[in-house]
Protein backbone atom coordinates (compact mmCIF):
# COMPACT_ATOMS: atom_id res chain seq x y z
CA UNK A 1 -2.72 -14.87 0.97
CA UNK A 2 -5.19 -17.84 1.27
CA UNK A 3 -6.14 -19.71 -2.05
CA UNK A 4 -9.63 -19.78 -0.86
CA UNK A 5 -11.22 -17.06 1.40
CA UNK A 6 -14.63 -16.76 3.16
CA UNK A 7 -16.60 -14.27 5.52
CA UNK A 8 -20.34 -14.00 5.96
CA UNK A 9 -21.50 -10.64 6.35
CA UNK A 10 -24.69 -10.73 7.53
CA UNK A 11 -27.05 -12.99 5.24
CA UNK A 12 -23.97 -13.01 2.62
CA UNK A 13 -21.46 -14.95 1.69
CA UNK A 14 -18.04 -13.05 0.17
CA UNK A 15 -15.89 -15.72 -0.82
CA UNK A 16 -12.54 -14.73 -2.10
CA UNK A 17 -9.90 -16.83 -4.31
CA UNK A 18 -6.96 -14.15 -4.64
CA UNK A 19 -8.75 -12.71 -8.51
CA UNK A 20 -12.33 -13.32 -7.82
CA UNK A 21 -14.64 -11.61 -5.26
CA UNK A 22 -18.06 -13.28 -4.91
CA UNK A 23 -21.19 -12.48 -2.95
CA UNK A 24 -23.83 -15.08 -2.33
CA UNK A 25 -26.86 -13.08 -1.20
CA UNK A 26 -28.90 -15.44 1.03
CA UNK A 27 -32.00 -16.35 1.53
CA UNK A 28 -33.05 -15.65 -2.59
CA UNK A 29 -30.99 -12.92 -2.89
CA UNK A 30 -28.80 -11.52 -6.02
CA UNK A 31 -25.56 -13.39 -6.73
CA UNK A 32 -22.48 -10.97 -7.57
CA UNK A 33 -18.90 -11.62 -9.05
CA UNK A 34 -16.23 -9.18 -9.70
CA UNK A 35 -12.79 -9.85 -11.30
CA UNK A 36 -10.11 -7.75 -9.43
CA UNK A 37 -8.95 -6.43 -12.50
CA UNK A 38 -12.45 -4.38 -13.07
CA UNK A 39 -13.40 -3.84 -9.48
CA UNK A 40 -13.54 -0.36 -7.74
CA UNK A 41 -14.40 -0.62 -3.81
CA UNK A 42 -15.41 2.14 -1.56
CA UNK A 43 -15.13 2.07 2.16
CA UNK A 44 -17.33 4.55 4.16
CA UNK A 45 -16.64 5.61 7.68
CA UNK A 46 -18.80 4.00 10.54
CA UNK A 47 -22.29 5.44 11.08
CA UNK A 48 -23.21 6.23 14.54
CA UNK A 49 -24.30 2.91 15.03
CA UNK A 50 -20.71 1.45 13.65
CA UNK A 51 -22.19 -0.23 10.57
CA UNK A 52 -20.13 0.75 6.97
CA UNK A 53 -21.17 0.73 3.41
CA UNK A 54 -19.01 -1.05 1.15
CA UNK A 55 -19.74 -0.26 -2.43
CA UNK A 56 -18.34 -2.59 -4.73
CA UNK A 57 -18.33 -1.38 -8.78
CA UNK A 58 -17.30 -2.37 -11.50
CA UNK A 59 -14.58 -0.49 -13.76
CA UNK A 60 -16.05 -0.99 -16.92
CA UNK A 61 -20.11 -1.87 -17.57
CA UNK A 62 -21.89 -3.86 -15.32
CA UNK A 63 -23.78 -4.10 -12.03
CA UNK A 64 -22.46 -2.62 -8.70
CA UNK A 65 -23.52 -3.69 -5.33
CA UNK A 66 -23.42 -1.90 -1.92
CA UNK A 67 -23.24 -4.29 1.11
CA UNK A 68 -24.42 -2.85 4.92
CA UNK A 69 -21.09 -4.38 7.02
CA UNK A 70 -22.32 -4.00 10.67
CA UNK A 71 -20.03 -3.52 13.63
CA UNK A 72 -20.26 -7.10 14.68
CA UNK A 73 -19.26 -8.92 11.32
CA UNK A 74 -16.29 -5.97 10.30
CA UNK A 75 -13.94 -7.46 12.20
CA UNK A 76 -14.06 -10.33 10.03
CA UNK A 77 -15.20 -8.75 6.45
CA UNK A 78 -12.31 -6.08 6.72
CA UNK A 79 -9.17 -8.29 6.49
CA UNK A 80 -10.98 -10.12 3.50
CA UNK A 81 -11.69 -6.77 1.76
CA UNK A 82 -8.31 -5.42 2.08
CA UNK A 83 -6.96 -8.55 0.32
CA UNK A 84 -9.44 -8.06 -2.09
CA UNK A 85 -8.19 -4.28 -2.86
CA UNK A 86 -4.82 -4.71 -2.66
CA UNK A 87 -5.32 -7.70 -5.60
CA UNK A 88 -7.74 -4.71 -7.30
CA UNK A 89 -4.76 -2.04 -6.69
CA UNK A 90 -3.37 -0.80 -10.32
């Protein structure tokens, strides 16, 4: 797995380190980090147009945030997420 990881998802930045997801929300957008240890992701299936809602939550209290993947930047946001839930994975 890479030390450091990146993937812009639209006007976000997910940036990925092996324990710590973070989303840079661009231009003057909310900031997020999640530990691996307290994160819960959900995947949805494509829409009709292809696009998927991640939801990203935390185990324990705190903020949650849902990112809008669309078809064009999956192919690059899904590898990163899997690494990201199999470092969350119990």
């Amino acid at each position: 797995m890479p030390a450091d990881d990146e993937v812009w998802v639209g006007d976000s930045l997910l940036a990925f380190d092996g324990q710590v997801l973070e989303i840079f929300g661009y231009p003057g957008q909310d900031s997020f980090r999640y530990h691996t240890a307290n994160l819960v992701i959900g995947v949805d299936e494509p829409d009709r147009k292809g696009r998927r809602m991640v939801q990203l939550k935390p185990k324990t209290k705190g903020v949650g945030c849902a990112l809008n993947i669309s078809s064009d930047d999956w192919p690059g946001a899904a590898p990163l997420l899997e690494r990201v839930r199999a470092a969350a994975a119990p």
